[in-house]
PDB file of N, CA and C in Angstrom:
ATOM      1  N   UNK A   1       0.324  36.149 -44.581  1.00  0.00           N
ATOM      2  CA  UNK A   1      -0.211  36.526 -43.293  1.00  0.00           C
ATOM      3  C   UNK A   1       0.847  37.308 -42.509  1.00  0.00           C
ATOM      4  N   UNK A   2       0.827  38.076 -41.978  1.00  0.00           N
ATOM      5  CA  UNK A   2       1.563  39.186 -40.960  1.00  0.00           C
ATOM      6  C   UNK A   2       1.404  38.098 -39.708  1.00  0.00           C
ATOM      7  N   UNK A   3       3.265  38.545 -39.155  1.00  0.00           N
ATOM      8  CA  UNK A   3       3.231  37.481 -37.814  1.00  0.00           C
ATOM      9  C   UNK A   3       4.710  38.062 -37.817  1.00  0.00           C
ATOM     10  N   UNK A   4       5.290  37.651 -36.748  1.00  0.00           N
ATOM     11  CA  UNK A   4       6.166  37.783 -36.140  1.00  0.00           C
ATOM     12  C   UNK A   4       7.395  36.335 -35.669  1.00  0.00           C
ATOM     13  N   UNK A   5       8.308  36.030 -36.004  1.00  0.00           N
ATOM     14  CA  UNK A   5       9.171  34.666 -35.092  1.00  0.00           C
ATOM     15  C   UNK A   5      10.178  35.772 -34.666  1.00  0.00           C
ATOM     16  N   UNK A   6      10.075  35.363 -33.154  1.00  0.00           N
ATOM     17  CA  UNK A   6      11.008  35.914 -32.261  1.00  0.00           C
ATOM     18  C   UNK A   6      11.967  34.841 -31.717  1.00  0.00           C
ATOM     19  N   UNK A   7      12.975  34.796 -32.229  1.00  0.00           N
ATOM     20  CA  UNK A   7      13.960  34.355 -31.729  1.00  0.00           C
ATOM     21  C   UNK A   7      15.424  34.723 -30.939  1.00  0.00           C
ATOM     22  N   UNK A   8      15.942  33.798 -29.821  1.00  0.00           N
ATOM     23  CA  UNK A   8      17.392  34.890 -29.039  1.00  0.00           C
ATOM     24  C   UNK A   8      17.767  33.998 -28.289  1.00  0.00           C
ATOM     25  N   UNK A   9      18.638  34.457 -27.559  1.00  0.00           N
ATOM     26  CA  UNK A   9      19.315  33.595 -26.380  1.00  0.00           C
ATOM     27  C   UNK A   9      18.644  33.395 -25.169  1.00  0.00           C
ATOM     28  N   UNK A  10      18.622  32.661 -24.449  1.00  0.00           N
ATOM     29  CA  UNK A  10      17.831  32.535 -23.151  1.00  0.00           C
ATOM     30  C   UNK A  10      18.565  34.158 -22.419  1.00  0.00           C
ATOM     31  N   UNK A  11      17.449  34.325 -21.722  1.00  0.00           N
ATOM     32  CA  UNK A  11      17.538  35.526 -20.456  1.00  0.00           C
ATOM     33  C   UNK A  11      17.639  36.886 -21.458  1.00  0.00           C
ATOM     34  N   UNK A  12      17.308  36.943 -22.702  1.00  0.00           N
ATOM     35  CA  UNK A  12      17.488  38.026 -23.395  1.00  0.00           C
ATOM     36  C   UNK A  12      15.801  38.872 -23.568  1.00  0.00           C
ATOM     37  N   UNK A  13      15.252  38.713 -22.885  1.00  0.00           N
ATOM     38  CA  UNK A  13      14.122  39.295 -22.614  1.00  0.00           C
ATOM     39  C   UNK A  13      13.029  38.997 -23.922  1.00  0.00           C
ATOM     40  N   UNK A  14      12.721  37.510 -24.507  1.00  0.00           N
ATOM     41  CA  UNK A  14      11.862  37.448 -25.557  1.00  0.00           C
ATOM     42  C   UNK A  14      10.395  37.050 -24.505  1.00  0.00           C
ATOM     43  N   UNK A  15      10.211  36.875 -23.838  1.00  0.00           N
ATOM     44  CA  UNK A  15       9.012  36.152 -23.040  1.00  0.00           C
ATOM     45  C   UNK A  15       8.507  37.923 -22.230  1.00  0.00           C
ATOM     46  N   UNK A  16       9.680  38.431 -21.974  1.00  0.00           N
ATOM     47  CA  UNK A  16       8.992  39.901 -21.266  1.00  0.00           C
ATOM     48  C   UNK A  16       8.261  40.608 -22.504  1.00  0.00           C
ATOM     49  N   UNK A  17       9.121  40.866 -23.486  1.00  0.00           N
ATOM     50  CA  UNK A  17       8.671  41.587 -24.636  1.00  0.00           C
ATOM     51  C   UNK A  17       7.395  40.854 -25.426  1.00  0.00           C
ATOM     52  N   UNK A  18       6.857  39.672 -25.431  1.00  0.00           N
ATOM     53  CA  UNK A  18       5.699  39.010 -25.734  1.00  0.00           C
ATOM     54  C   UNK A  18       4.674  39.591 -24.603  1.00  0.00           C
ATOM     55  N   UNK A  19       5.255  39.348 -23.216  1.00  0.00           N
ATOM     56  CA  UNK A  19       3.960  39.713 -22.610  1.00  0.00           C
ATOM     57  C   UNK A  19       3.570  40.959 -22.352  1.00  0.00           C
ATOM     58  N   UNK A  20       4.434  42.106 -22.768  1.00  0.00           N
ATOM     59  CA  UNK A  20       3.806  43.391 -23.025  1.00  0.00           C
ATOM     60  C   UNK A  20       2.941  43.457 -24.311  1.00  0.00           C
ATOM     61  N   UNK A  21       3.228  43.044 -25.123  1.00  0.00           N
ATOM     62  CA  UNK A  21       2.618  43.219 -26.394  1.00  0.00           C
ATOM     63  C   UNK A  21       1.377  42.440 -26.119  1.00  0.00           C
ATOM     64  N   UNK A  22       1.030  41.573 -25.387  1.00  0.00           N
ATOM     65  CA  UNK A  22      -0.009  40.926 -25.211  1.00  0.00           C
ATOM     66  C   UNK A  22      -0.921  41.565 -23.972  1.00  0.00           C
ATOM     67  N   UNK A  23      -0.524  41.955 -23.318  1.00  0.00           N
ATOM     68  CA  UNK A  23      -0.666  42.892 -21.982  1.00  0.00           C
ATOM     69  C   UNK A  23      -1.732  44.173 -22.908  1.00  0.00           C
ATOM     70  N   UNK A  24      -0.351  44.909 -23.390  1.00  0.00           N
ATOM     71  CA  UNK A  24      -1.281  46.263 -24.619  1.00  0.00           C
ATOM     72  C   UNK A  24      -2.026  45.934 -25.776  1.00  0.00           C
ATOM     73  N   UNK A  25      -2.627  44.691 -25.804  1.00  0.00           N
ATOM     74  CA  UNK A  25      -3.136  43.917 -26.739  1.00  0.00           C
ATOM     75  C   UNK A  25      -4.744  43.308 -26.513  1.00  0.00           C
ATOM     76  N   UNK A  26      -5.205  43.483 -25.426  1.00  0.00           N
ATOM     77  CA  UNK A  26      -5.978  42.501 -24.227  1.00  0.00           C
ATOM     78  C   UNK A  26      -7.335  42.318 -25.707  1.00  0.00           C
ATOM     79  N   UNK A  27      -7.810  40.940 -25.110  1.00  0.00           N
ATOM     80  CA  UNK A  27      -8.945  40.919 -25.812  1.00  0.00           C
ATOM     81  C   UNK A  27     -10.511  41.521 -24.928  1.00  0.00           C
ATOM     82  N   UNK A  28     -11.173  41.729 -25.720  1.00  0.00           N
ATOM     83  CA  UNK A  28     -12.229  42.759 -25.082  1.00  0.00           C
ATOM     84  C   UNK A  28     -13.775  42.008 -25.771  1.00  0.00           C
ATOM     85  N   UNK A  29     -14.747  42.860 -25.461  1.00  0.00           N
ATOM     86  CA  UNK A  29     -15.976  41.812 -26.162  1.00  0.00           C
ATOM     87  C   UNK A  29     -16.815  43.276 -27.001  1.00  0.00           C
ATOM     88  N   UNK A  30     -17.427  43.222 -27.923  1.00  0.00           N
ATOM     89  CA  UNK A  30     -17.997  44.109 -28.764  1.00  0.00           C
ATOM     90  C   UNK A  30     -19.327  44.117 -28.308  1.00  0.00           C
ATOM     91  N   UNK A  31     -19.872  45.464 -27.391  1.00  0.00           N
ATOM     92  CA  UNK A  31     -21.063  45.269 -26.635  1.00  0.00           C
ATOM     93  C   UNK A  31     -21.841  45.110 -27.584  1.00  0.00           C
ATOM     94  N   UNK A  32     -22.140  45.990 -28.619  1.00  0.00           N
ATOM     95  CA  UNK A  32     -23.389  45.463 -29.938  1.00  0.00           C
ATOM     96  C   UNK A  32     -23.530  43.970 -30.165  1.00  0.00           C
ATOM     97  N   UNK A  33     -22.428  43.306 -30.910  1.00  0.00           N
ATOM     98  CA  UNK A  33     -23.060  41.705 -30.847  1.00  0.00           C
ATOM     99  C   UNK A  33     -22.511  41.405 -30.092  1.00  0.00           C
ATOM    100  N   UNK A  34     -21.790  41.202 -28.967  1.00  0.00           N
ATOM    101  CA  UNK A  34     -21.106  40.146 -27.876  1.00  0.00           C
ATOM    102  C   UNK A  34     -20.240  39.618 -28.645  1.00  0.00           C
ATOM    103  N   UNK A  35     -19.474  39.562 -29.480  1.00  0.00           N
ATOM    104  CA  UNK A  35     -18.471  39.243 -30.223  1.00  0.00           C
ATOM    105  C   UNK A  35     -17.357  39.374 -29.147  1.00  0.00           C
ATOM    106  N   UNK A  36     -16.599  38.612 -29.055  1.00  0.00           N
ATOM    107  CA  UNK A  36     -14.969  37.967 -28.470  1.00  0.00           C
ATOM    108  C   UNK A  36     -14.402  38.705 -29.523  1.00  0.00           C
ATOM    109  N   UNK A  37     -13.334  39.643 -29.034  1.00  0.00           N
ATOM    110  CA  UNK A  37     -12.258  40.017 -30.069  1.00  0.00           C
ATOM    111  C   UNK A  37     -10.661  39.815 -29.220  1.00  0.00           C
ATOM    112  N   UNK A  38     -10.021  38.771 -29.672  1.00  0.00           N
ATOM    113  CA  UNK A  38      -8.660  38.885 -29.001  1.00  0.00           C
ATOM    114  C   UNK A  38      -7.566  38.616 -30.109  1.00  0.00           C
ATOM    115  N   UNK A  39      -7.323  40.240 -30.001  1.00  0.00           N
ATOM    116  CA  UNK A  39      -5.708  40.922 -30.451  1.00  0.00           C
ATOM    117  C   UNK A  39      -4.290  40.050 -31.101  1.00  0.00           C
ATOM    118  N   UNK A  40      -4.419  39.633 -29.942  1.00  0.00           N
ATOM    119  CA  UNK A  40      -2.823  38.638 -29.642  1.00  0.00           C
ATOM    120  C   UNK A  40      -3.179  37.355 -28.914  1.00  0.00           C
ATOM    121  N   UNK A  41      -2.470  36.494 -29.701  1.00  0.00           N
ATOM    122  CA  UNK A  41      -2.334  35.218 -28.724  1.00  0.00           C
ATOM    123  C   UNK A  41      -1.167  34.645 -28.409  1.00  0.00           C
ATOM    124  N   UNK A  42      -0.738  34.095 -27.469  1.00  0.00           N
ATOM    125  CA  UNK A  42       0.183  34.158 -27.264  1.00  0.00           C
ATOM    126  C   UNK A  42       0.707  32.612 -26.844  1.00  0.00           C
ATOM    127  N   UNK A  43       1.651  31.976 -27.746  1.00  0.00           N
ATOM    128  CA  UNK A  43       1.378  30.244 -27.378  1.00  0.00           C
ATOM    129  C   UNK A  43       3.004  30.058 -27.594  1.00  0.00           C
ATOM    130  N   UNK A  44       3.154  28.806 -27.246  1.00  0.00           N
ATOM    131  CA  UNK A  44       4.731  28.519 -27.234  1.00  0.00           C
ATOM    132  C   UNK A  44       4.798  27.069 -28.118  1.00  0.00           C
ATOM    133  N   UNK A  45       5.663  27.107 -29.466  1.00  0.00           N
ATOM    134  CA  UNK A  45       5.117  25.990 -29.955  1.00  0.00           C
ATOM    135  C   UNK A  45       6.525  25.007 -29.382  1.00  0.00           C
ATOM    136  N   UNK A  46       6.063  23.863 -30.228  1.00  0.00           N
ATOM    137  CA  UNK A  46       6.172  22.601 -29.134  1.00  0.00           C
ATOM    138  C   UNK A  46       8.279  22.299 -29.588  1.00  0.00           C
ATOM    139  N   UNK A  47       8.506  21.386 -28.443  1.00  0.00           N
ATOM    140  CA  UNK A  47      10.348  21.681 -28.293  1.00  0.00           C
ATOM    141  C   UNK A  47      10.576  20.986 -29.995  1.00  0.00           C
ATOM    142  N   UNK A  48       9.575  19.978 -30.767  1.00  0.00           N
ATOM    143  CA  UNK A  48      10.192  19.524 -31.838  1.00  0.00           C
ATOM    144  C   UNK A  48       9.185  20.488 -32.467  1.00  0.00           C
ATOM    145  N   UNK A  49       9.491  20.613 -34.204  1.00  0.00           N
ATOM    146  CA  UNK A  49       8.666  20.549 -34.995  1.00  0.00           C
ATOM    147  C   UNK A  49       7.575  19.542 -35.353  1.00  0.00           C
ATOM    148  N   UNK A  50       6.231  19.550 -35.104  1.00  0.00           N
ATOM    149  CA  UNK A  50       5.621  18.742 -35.012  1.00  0.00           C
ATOM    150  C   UNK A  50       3.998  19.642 -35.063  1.00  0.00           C
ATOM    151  N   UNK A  51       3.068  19.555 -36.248  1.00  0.00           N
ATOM    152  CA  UNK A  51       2.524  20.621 -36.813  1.00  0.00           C
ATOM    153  C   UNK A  51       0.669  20.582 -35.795  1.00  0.00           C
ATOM    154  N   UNK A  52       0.110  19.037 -35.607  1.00  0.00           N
ATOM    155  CA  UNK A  52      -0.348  18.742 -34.808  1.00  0.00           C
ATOM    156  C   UNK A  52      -0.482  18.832 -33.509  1.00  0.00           C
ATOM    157  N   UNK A  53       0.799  19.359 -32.854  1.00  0.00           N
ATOM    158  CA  UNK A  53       0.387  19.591 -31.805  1.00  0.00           C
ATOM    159  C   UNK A  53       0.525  20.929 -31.554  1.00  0.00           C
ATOM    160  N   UNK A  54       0.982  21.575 -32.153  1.00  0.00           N
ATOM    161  CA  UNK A  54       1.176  22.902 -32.835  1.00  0.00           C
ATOM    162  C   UNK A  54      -0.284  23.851 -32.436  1.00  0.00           C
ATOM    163  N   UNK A  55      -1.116  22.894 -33.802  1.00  0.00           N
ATOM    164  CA  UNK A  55      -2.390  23.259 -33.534  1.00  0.00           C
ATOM    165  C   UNK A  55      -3.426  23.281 -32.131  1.00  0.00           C
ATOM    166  N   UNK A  56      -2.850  21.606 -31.586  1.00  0.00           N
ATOM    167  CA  UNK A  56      -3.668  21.344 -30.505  1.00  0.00           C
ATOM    168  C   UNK A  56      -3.017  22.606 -29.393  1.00  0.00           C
ATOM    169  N   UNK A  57      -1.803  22.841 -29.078  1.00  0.00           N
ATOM    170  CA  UNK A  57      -1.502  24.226 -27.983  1.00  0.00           C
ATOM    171  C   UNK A  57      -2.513  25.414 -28.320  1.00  0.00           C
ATOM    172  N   UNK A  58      -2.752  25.816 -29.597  1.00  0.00           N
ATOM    173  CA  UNK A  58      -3.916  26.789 -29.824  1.00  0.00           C
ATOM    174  C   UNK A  58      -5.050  26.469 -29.594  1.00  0.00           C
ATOM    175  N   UNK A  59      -5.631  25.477 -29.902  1.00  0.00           N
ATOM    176  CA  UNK A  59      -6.596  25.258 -29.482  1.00  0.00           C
ATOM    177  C   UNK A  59      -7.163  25.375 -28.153  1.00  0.00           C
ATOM    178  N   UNK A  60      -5.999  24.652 -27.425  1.00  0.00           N
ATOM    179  CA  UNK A  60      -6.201  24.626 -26.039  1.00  0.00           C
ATOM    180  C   UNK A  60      -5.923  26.248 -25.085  1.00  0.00           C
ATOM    181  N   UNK A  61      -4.936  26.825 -25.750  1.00  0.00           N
ATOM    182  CA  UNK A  61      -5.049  27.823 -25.430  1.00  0.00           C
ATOM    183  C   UNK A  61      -6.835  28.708 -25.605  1.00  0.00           C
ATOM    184  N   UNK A  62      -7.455  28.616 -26.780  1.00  0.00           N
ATOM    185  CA  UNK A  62      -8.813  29.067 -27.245  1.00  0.00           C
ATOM    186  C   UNK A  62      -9.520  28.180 -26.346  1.00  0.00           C
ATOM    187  N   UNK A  63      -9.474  27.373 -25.391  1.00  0.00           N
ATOM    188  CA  UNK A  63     -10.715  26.259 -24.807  1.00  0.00           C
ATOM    189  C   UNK A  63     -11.647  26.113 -26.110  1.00  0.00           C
ATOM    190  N   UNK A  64     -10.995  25.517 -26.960  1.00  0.00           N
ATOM    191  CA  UNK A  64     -11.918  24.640 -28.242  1.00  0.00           C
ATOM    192  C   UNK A  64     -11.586  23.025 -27.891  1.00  0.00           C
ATOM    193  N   UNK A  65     -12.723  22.513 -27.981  1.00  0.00           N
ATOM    194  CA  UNK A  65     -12.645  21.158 -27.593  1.00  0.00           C
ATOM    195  C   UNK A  65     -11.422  20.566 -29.510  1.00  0.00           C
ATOM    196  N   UNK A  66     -10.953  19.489 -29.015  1.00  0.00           N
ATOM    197  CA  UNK A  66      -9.897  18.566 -30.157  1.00  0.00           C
ATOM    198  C   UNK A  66     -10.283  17.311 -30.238  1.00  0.00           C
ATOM    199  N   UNK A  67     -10.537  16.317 -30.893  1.00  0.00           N
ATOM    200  CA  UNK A  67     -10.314  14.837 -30.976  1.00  0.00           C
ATOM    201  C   UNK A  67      -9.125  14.715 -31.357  1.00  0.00           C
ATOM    202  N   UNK A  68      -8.216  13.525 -30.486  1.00  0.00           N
ATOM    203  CA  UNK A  68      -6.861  13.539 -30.925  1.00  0.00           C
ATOM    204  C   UNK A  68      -7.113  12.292 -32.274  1.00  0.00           C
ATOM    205  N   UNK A  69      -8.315  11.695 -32.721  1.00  0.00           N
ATOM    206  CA  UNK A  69      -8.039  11.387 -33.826  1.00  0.00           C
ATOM    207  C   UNK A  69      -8.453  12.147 -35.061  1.00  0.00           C
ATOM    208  N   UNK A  70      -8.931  13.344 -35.020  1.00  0.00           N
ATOM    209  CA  UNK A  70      -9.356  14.411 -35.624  1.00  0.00           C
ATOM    210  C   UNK A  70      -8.018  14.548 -36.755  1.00  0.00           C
ATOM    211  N   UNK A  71      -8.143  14.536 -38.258  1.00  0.00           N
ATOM    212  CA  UNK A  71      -7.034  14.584 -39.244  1.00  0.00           C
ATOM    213  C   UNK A  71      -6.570  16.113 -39.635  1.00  0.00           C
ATOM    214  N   UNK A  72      -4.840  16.238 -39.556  1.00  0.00           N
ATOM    215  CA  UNK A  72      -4.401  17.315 -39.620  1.00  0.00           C
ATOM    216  C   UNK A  72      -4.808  18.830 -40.505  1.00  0.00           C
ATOM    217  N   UNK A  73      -5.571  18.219 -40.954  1.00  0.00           N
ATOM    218  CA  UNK A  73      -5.846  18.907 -42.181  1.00  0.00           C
ATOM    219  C   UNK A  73      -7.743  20.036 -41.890  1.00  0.00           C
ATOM    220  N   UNK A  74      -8.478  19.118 -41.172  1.00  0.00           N
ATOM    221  CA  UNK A  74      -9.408  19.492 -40.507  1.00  0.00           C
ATOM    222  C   UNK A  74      -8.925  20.495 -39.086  1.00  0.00           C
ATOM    223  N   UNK A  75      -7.946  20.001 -38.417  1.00  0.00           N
ATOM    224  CA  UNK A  75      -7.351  20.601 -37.371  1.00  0.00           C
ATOM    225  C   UNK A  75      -7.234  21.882 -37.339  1.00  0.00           C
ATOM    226  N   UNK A  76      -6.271  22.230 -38.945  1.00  0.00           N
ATOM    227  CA  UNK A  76      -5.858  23.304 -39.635  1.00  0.00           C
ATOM    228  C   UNK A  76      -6.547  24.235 -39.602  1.00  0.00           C
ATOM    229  N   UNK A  77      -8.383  23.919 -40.649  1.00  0.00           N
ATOM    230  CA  UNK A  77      -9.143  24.383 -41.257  1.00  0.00           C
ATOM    231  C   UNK A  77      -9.881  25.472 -40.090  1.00  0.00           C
ATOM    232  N   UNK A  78      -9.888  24.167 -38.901  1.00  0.00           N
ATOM    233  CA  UNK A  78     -10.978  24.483 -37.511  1.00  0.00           C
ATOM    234  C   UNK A  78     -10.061  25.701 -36.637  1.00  0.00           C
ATOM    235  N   UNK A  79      -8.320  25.439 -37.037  1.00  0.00           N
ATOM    236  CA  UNK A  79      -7.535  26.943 -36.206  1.00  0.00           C
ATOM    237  C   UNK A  79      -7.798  27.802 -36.987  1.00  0.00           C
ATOM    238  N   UNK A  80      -7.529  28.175 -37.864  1.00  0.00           N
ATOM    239  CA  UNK A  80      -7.374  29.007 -38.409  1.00  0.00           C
ATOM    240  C   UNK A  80      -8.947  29.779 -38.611  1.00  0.00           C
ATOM    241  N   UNK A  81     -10.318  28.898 -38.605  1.00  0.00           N
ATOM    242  CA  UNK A  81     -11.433  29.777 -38.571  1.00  0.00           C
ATOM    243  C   UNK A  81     -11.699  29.755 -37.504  1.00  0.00           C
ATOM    244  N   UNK A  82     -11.164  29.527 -36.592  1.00  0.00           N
ATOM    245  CA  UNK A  82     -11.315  30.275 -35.122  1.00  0.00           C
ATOM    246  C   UNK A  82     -11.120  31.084 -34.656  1.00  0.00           C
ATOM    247  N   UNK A  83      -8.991  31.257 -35.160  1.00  0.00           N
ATOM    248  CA  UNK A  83      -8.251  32.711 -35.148  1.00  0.00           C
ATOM    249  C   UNK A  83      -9.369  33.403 -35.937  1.00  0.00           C
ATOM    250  N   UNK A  84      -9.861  33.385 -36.973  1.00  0.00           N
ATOM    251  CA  UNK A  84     -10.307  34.695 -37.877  1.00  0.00           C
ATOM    252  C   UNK A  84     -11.881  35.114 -37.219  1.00  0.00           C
ATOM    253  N   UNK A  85     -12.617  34.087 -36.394  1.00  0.00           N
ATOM    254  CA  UNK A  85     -13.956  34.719 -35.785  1.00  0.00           C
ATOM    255  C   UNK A  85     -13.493  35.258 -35.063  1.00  0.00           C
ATOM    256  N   UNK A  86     -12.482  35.547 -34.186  1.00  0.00           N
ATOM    257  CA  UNK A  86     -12.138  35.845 -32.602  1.00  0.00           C
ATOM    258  C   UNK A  86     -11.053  37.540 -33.217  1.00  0.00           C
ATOM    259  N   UNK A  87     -10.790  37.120 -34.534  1.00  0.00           N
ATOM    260  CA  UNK A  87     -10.395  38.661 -34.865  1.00  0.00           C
ATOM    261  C   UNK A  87      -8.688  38.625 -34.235  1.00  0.00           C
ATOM    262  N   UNK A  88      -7.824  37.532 -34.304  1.00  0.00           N
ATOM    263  CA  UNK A  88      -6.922  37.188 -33.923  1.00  0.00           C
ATOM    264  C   UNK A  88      -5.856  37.895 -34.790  1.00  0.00           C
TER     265      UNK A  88
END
């Protein structure tokens, strides 16, 4: 999959340079079917490694409802065919 990890020192401009790219990125809607198409998303994953909640910040970023007893693996299945309807 094509993606990007941006990593640097604090105050080195990684949060400006995300939100241009997300800025020139905007999601828009496809007047023929009403289709949601958004570009870029833009999420901050969590201070530990920790893959669950990972998912749940996307989600929540997408307003997709989560059960927090919902198993990691379903979690996965449900981001990732979300990113791909929304054309992410």
């Amino acid at each position: 999959m094509p993606n990007l990890l941006l990593i640097g020192d604090s105050n080195n401009g990684k949060t400006a340079l995300l939100n241009k790219f997300t800025s020139t990125n905007p999601s828009f809607i496809i007047e023929e079917t009403q289709e949601l198409v958004l570009p870029a998303l833009m999420v901050q994953a969590p201070p530990e490694p920790d893959e669950k909640r990972f998912y749940n910040i996307i989600l929540e970023n997408l307003y997709a409802p989560y059960k927090s007893s919902e198993k990691i693996e379903m979690r996965q299945q449900r981001t990732i065919h979300l990113l791909k309807e929304i054309k992410c």
